[in-house]
Structures are given as structure tokens and as C-alpha cells.
PDB file of N, CA and C in Angstrom:
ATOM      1  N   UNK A   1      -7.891  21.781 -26.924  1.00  0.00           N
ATOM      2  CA  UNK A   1      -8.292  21.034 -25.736  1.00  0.00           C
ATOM      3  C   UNK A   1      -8.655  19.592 -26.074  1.00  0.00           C
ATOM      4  N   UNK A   2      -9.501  19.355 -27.063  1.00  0.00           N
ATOM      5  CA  UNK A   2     -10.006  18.146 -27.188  1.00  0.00           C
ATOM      6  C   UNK A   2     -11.090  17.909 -26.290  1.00  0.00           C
ATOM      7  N   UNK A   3     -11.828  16.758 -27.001  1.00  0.00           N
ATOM      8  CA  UNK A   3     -13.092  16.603 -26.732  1.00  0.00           C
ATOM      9  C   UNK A   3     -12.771  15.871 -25.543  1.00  0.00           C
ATOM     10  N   UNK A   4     -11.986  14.927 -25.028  1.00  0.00           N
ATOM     11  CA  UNK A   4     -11.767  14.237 -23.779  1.00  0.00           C
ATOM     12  C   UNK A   4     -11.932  15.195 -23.051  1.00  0.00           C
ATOM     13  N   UNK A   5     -10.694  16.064 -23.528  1.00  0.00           N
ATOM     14  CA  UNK A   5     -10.500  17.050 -22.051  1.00  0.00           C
ATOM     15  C   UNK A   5     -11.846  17.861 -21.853  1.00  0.00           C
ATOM     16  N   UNK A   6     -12.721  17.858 -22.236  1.00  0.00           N
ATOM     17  CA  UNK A   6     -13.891  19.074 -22.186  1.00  0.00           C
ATOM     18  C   UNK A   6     -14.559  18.188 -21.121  1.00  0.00           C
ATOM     19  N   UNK A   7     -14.807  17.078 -21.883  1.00  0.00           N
ATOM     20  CA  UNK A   7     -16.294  16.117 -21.180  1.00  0.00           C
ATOM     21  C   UNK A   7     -15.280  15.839 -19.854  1.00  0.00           C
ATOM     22  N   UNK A   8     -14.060  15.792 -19.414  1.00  0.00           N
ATOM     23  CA  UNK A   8     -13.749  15.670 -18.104  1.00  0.00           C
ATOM     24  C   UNK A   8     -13.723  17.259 -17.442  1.00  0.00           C
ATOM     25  N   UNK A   9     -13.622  17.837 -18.308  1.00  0.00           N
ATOM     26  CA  UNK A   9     -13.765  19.417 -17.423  1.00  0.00           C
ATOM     27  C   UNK A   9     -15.190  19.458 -17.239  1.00  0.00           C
ATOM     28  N   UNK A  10     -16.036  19.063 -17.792  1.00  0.00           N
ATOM     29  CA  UNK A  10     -17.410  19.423 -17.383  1.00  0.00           C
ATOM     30  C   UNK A  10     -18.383  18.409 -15.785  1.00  0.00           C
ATOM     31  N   UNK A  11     -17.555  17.152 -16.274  1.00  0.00           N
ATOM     32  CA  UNK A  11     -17.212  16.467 -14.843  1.00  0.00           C
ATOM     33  C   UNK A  11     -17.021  16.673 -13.853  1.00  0.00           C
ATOM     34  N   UNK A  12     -16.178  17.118 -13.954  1.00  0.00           N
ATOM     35  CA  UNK A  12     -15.241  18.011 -12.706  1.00  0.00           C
ATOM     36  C   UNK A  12     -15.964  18.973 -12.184  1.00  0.00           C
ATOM     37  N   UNK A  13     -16.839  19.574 -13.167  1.00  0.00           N
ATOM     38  CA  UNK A  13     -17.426  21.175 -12.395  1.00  0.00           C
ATOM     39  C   UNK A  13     -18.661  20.287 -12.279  1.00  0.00           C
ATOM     40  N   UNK A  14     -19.330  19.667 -12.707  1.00  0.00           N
ATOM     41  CA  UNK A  14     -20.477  18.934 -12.181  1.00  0.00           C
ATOM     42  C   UNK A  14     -20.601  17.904 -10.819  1.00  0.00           C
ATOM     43  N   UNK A  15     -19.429  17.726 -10.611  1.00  0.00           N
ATOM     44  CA  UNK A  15     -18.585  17.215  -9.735  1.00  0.00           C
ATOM     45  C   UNK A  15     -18.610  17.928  -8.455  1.00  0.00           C
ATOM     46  N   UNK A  16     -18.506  19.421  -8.579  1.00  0.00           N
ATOM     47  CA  UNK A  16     -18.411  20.373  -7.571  1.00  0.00           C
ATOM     48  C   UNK A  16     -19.953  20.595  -7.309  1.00  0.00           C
ATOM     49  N   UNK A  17     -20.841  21.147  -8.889  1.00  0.00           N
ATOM     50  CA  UNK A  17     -21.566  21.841  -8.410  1.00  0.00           C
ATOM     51  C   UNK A  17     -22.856  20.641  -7.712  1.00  0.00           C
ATOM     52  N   UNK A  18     -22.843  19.670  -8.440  1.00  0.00           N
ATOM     53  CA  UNK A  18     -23.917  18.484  -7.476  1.00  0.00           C
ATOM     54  C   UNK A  18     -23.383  17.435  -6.636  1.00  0.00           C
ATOM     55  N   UNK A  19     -22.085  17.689  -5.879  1.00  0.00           N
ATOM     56  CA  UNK A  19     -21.611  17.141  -4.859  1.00  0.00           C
ATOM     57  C   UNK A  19     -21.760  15.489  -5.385  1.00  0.00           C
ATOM     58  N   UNK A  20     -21.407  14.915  -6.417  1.00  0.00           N
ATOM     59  CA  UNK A  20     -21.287  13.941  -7.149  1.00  0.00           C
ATOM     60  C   UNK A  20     -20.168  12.904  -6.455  1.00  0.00           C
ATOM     61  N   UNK A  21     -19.234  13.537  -5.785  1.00  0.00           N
ATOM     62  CA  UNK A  21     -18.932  12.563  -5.249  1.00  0.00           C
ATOM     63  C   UNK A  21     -19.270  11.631  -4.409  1.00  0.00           C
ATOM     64  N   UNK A  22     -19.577  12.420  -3.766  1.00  0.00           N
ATOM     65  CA  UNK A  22     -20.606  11.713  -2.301  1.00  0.00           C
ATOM     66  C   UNK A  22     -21.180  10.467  -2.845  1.00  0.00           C
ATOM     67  N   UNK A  23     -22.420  10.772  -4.145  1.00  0.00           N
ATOM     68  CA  UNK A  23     -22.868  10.079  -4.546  1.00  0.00           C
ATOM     69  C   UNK A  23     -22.379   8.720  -5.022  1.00  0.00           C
ATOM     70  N   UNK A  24     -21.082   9.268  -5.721  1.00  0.00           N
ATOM     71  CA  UNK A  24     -19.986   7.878  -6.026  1.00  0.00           C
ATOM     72  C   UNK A  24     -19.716   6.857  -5.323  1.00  0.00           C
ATOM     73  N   UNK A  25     -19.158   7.849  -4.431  1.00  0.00           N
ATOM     74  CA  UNK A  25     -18.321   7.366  -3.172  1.00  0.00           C
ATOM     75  C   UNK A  25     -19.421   6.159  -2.227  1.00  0.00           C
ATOM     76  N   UNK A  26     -20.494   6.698  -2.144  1.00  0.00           N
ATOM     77  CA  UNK A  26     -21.229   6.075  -1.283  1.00  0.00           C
ATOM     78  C   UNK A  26     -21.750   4.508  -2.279  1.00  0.00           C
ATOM     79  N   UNK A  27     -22.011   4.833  -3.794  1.00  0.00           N
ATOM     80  CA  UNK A  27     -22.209   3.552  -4.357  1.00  0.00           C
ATOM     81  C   UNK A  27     -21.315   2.655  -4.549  1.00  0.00           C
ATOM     82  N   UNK A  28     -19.729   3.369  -4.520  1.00  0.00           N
ATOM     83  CA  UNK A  28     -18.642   2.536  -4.339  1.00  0.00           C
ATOM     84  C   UNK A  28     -18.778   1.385  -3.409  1.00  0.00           C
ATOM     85  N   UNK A  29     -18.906   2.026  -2.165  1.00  0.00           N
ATOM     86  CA  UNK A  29     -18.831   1.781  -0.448  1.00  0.00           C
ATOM     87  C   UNK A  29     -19.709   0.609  -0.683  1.00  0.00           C
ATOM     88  N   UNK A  30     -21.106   0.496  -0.955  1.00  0.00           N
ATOM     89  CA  UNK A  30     -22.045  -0.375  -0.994  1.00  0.00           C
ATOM     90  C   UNK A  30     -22.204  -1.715  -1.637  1.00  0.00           C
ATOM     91  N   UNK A  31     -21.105  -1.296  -2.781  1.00  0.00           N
ATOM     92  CA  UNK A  31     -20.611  -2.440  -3.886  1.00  0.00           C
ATOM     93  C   UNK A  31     -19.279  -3.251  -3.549  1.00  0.00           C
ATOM     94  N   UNK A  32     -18.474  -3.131  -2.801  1.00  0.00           N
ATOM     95  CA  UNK A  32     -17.293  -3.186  -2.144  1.00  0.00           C
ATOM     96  C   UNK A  32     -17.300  -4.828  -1.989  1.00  0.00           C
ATOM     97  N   UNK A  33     -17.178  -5.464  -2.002  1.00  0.00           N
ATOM     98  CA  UNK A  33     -16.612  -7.347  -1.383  1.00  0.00           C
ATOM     99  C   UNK A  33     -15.294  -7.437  -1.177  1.00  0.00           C
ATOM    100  N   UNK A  34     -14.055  -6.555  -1.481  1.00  0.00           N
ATOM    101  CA  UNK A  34     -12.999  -6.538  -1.127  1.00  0.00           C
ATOM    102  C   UNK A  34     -12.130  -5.457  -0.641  1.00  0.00           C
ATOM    103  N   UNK A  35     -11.235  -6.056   0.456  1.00  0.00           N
ATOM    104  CA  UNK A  35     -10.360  -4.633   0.719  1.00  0.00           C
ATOM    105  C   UNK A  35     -10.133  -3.922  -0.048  1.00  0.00           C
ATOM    106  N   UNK A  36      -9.291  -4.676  -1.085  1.00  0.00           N
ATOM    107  CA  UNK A  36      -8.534  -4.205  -2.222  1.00  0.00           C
ATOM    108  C   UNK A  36      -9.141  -2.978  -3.185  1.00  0.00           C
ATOM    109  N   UNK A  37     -10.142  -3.469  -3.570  1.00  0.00           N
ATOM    110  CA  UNK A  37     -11.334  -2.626  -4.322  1.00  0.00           C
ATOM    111  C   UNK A  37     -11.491  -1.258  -3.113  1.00  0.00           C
ATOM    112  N   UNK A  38     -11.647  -1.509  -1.945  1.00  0.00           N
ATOM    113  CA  UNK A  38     -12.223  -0.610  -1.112  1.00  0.00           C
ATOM    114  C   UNK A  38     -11.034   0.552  -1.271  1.00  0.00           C
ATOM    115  N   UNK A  39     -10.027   0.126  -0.621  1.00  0.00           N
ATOM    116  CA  UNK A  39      -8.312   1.154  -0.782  1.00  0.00           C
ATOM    117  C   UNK A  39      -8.306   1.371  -2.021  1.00  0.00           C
ATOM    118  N   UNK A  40      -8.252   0.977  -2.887  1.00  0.00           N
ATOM    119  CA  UNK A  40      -8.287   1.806  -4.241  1.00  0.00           C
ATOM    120  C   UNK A  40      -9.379   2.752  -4.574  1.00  0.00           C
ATOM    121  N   UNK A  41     -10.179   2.123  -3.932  1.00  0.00           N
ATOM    122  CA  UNK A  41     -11.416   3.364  -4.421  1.00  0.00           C
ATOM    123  C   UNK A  41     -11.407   4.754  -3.149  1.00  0.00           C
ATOM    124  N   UNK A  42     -11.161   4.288  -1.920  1.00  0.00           N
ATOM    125  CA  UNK A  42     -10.591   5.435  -1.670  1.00  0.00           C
ATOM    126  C   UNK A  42      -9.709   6.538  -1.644  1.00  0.00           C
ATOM    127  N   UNK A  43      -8.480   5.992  -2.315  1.00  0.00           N
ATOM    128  CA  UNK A  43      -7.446   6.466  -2.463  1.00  0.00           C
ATOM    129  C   UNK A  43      -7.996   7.333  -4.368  1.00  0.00           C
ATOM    130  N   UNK A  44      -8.891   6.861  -4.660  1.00  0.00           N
ATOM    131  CA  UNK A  44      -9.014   7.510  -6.426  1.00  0.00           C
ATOM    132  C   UNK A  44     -10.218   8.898  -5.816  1.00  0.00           C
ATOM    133  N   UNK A  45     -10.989   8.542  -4.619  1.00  0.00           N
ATOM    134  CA  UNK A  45     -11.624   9.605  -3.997  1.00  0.00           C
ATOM    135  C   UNK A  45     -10.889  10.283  -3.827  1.00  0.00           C
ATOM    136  N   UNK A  46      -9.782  10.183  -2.586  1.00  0.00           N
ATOM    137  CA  UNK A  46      -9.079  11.321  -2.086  1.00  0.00           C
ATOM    138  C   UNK A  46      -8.870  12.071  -3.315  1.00  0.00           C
ATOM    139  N   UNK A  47      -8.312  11.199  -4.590  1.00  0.00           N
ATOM    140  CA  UNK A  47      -7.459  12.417  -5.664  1.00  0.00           C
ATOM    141  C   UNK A  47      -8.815  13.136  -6.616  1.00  0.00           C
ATOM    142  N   UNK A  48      -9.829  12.559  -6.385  1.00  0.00           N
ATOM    143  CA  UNK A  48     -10.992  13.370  -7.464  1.00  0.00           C
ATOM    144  C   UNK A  48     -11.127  14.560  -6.055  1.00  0.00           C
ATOM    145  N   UNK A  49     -11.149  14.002  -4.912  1.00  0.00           N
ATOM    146  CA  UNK A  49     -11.236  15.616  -4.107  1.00  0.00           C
ATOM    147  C   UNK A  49     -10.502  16.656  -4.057  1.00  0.00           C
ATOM    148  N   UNK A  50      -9.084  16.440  -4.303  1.00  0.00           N
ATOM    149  CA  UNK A  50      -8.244  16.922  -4.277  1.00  0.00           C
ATOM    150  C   UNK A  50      -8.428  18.227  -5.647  1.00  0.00           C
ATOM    151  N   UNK A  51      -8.874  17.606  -6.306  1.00  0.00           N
ATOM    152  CA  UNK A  51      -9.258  18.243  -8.019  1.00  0.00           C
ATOM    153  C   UNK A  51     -10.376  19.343  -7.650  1.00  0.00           C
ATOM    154  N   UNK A  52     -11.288  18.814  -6.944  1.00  0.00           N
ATOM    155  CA  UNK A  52     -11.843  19.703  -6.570  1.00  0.00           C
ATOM    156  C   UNK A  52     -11.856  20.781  -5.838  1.00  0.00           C
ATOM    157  N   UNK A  53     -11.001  20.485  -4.908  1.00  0.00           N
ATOM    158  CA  UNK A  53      -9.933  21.660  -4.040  1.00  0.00           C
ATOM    159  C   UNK A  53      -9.082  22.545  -4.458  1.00  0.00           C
ATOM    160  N   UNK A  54      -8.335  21.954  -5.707  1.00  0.00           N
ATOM    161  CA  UNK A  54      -7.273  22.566  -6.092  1.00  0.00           C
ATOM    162  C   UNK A  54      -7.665  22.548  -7.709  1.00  0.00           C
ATOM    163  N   UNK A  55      -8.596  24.065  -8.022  1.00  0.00           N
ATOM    164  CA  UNK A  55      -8.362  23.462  -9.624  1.00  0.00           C
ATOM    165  C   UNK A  55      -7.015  23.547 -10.554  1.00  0.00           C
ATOM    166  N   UNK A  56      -6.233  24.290 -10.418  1.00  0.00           N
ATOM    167  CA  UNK A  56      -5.105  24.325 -10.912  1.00  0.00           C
ATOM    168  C   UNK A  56      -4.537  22.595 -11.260  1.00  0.00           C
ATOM    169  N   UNK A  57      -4.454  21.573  -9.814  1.00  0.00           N
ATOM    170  CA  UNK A  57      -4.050  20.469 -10.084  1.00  0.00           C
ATOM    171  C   UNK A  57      -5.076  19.494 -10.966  1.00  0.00           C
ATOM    172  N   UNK A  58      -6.419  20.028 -10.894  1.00  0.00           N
ATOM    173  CA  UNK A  58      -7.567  19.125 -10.830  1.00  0.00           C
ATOM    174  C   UNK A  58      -7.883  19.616 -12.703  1.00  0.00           C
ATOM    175  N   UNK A  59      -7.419  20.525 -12.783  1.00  0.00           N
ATOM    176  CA  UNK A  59      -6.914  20.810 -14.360  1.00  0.00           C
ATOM    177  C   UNK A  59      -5.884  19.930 -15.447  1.00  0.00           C
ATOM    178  N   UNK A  60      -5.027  19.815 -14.442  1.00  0.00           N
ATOM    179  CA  UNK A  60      -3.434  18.970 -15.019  1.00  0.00           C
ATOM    180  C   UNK A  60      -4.628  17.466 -14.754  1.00  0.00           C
ATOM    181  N   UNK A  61      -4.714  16.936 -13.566  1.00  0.00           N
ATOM    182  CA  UNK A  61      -4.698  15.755 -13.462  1.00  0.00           C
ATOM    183  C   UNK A  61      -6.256  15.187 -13.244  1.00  0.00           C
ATOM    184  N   UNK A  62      -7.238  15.256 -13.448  1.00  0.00           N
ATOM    185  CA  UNK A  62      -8.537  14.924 -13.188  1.00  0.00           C
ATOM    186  C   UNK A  62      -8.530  14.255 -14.604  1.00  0.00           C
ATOM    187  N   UNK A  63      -8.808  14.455 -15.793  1.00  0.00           N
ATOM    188  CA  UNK A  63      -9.057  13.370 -16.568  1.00  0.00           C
ATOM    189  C   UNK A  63      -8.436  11.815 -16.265  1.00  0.00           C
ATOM    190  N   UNK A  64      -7.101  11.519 -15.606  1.00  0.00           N
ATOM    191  CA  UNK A  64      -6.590  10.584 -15.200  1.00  0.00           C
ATOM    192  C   UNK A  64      -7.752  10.220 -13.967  1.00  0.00           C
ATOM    193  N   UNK A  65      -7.602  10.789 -13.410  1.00  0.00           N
ATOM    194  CA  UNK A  65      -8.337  10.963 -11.748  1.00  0.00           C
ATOM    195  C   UNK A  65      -9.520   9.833 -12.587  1.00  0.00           C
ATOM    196  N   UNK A  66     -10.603  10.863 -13.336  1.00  0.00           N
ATOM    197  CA  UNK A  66     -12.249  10.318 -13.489  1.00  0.00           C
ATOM    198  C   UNK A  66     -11.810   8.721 -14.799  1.00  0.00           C
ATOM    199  N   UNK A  67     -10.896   8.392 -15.085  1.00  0.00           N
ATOM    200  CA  UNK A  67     -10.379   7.076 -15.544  1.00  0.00           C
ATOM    201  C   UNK A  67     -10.554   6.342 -14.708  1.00  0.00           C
ATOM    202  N   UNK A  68      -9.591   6.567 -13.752  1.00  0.00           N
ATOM    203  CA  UNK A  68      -9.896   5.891 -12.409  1.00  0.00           C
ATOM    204  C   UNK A  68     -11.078   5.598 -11.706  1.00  0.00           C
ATOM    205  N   UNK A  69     -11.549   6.338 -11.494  1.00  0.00           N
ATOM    206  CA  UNK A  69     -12.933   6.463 -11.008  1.00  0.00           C
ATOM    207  C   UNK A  69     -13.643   5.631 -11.485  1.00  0.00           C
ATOM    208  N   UNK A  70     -13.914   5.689 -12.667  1.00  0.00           N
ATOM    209  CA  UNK A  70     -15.168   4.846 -13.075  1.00  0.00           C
ATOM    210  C   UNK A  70     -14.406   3.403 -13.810  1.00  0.00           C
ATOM    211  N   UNK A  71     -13.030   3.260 -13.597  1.00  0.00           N
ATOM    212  CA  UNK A  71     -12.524   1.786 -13.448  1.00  0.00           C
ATOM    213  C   UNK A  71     -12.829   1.407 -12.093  1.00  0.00           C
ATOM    214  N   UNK A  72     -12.815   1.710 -11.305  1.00  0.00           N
ATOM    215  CA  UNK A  72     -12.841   1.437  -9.957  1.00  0.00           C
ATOM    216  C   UNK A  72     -14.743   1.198  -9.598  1.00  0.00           C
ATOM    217  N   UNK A  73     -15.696   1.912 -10.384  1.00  0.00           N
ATOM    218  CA  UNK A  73     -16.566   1.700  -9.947  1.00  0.00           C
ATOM    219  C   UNK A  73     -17.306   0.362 -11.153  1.00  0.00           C
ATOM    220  N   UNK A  74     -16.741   0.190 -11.966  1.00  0.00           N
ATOM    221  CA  UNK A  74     -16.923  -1.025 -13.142  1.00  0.00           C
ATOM    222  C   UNK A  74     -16.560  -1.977 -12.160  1.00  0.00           C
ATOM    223  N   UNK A  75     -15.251  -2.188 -11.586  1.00  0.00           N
ATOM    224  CA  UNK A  75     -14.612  -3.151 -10.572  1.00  0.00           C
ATOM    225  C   UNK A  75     -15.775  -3.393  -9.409  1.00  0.00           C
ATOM    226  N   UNK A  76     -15.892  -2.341  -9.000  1.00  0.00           N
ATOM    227  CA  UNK A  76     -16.947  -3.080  -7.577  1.00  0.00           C
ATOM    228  C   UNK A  76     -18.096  -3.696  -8.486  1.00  0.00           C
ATOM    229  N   UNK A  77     -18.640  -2.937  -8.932  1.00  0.00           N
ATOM    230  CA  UNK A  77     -19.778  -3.705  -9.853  1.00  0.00           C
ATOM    231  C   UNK A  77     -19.819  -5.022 -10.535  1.00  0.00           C
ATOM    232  N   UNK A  78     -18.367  -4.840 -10.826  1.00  0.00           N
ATOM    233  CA  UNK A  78     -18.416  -6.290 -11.847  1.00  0.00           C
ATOM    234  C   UNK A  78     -18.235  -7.576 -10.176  1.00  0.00           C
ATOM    235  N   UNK A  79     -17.503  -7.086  -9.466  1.00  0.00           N
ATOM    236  CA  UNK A  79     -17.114  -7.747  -8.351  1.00  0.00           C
ATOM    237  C   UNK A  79     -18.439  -8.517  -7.900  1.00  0.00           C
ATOM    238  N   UNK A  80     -19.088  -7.414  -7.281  1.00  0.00           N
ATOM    239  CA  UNK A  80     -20.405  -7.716  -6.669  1.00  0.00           C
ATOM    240  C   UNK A  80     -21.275  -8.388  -7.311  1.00  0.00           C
ATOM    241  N   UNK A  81     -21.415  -8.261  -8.356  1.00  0.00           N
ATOM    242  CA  UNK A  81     -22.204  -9.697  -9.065  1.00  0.00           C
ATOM    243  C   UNK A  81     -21.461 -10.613  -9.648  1.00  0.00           C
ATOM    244  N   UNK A  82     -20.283 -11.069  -8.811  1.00  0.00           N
ATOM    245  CA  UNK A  82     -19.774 -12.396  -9.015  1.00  0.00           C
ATOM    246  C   UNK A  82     -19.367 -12.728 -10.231  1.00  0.00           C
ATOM    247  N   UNK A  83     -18.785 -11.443 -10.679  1.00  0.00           N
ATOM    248  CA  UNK A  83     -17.420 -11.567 -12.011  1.00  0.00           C
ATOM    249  C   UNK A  83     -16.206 -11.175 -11.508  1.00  0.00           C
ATOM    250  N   UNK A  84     -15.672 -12.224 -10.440  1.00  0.00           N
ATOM    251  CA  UNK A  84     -14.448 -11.562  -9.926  1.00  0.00           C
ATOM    252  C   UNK A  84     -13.812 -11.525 -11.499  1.00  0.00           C
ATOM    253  N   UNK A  85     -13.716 -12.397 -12.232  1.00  0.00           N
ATOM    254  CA  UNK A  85     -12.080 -12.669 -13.422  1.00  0.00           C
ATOM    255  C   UNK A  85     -12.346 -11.203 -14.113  1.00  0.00           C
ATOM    256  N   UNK A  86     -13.508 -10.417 -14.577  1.00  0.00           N
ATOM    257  CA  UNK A  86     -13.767  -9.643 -15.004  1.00  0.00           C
ATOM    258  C   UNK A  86     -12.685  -8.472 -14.322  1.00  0.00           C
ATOM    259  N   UNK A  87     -13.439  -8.332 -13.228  1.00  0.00           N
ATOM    260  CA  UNK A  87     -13.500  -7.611 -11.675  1.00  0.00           C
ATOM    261  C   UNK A  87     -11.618  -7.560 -11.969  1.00  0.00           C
ATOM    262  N   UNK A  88     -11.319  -8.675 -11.469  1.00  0.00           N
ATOM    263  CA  UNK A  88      -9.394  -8.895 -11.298  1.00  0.00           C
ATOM    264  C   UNK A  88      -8.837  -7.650 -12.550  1.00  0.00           C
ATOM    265  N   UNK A  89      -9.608  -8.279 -13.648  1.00  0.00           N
ATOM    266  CA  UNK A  89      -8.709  -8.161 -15.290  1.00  0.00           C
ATOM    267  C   UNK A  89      -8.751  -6.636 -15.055  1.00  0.00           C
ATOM    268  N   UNK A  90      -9.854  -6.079 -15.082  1.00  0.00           N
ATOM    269  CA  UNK A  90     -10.153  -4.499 -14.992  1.00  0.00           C
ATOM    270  C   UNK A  90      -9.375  -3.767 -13.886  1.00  0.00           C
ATOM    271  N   UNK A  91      -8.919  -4.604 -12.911  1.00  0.00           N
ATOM    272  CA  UNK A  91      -8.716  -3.681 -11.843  1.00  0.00           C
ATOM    273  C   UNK A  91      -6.735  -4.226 -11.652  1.00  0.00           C
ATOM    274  N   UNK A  92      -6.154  -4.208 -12.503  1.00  0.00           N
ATOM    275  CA  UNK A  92      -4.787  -4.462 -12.667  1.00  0.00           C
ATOM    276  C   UNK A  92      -4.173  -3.002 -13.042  1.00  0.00           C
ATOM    277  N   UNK A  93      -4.387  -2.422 -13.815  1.00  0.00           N
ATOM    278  CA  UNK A  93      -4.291  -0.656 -14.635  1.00  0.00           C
ATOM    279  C   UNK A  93      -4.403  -0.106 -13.034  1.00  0.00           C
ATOM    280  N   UNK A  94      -5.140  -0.146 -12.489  1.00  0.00           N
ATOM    281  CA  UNK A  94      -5.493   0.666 -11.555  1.00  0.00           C
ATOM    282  C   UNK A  94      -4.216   0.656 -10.351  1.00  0.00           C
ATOM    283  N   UNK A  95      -3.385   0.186 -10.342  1.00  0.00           N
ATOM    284  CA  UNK A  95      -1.962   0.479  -9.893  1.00  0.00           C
ATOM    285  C   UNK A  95      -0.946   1.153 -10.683  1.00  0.00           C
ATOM    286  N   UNK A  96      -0.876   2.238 -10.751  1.00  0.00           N
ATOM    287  CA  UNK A  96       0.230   3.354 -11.684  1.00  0.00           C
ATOM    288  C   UNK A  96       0.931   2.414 -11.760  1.00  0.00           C
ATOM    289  N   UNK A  97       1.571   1.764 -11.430  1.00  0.00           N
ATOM    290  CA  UNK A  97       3.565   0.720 -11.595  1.00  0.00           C
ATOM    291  C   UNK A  97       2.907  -0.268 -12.345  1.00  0.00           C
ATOM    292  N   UNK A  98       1.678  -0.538 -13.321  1.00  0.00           N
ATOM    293  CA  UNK A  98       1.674  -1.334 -13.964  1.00  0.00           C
ATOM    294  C   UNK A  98       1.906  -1.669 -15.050  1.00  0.00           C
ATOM    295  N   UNK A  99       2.274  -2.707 -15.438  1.00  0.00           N
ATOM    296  CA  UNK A  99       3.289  -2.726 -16.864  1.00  0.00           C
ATOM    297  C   UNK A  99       2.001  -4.121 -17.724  1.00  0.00           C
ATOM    298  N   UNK A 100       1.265  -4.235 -18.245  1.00  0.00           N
ATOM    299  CA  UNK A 100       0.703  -5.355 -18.987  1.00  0.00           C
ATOM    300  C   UNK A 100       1.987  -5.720 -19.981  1.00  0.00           C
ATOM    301  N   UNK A 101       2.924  -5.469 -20.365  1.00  0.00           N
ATOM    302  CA  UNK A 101       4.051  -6.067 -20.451  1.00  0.00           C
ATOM    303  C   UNK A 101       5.396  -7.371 -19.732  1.00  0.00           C
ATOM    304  N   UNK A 102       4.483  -7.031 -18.086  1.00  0.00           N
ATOM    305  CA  UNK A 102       5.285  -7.926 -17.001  1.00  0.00           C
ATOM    306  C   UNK A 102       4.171  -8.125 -16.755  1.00  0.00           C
ATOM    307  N   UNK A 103       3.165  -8.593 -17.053  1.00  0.00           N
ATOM    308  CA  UNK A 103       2.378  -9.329 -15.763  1.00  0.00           C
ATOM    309  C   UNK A 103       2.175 -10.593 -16.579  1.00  0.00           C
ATOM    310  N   UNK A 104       2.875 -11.625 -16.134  1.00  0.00           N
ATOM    311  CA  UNK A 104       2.447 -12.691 -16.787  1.00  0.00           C
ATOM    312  C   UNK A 104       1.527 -13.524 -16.374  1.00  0.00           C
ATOM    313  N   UNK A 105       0.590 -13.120 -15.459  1.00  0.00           N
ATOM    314  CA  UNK A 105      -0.817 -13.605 -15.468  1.00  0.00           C
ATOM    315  C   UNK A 105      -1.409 -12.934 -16.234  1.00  0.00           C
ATOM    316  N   UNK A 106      -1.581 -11.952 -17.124  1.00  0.00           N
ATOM    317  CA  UNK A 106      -2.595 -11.329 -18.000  1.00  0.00           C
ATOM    318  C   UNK A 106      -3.396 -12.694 -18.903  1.00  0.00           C
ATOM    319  N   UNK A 107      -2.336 -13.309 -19.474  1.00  0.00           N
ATOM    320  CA  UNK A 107      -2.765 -14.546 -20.340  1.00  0.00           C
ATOM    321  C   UNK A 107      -4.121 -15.092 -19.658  1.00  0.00           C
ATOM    322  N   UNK A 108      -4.015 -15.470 -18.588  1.00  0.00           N
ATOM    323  CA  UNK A 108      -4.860 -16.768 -17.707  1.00  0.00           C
ATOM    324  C   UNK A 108      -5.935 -15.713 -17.236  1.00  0.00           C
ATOM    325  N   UNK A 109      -6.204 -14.304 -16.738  1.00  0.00           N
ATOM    326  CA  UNK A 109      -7.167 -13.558 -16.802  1.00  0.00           C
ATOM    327  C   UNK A 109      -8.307 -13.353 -17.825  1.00  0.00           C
ATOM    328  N   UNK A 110      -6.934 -13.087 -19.483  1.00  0.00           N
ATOM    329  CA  UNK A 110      -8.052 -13.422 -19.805  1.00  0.00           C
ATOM    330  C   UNK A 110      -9.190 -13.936 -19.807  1.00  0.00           C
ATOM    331  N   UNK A 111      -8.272 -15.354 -20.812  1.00  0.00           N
ATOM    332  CA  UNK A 111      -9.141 -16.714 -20.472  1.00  0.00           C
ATOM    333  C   UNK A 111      -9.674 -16.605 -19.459  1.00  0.00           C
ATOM    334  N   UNK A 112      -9.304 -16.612 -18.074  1.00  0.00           N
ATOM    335  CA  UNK A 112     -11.338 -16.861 -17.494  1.00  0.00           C
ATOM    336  C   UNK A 112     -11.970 -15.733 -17.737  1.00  0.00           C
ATOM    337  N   UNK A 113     -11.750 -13.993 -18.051  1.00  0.00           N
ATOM    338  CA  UNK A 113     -13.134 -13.387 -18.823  1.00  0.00           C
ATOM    339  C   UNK A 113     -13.661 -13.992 -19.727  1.00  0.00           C
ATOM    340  N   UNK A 114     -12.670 -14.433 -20.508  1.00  0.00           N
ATOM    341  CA  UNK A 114     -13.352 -15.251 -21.628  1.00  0.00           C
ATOM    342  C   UNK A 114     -14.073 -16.566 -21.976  1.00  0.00           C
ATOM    343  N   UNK A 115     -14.066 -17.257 -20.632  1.00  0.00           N
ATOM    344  CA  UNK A 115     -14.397 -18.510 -20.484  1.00  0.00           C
ATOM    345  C   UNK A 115     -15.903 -18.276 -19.727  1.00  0.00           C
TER     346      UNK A 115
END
């Protein structure tokens, strides 16, 4: 199994048994300054619920799922206290079709995290 996969299986059932999402979900919601951030973070809800609905899928795919998740909740956070370049850089991965190979703004992201 590996140690990843455990500490996300134990997630997952902690997930169920203290209704943890809610909790997420709602600090997501509160941290939010952009659409963008907002649709992604709902759309990474729907699929951590889904895991929870369906463990069979939430077996295969929840370690991806809780990646997401807590990129998405680094993003509002970093957002909300006025690190968009941070905020941007972190929240690029968070579109499956992404290639850091084609994005030739990665360069200039950096640099302003780094600036």
C-alpha cells in the first residue's frame, strides 16, 4: 500500500466519520476572493464526496481527490492574504490538462513568488 496511500485512507474514513468536509468546504467558501478558486474548489468537493459515497471509486481515486483539496485550500489562503503570485503559481496543477511543460508563463510566476 504505502504510506501515502494509508494516511489518505485514513482521511477518507475520517472524512466520513467527522463530516470533515463540511468543515473544509465551509473554510474554503470563507477564504474565496475569486470565482476561479471558488469552481475549483467546488468541483474538488463534489469529487472528495463522491469518495465518500462510493468507496470502491474513493479507493482508486481519493488520494488524487485530498491533493487537490488541500491545493485548493493553500490557494484560497494564500489568495486571501494577498499572495495572489503565490495563490496563481499553486493553483495552475489544479487543471488535469496541465502541462508545466507548455505554460510559458511559469517563468514570470515564478519570479513574482520569488520577488
Amino acid at each position: 500500500e504505502g504510506t501515502h496511500n494509508v494516511i489518505a485512507q485514513q482521511v477518507l474514513n475520517d472524512c466520513a466519520r467527522l463530516q470533515l468536509l463540511d468543515v473544509v468546504g465551509a473554510r474554503i467558501e470563507r477564504l474565496c476572493t475569486t470565482d476561479r478558486v471558488a469552481d475549483t474548489a467546488k468541483a474538488v468537493l463534489v469529487d472528495a464526496q463522491r469518495a465518500l459515497d462510493d468507496p470502491a471509486w474513493g479507493a482508486l481515486h481519493f488520494r488524487s481527490v485530498l491533493d487537490r483539496l488541500a491545493r485548493t485550500l493553500a490557494v484560497a489562503s494564500l489568495t486571501a492574504r494577498g499572495e495572489a503570485a503565490a495563490g496563481e503559481y499553486l493553483s495552475a496543477p489544479l487543471d488535469p490538462s496541465y502541462r508545466p511543460e507548455d505554460d510559458a508563463a511559469l517563468p514570470d510566476r515564478i519570479d513574482a513568488v520569488l520577488s
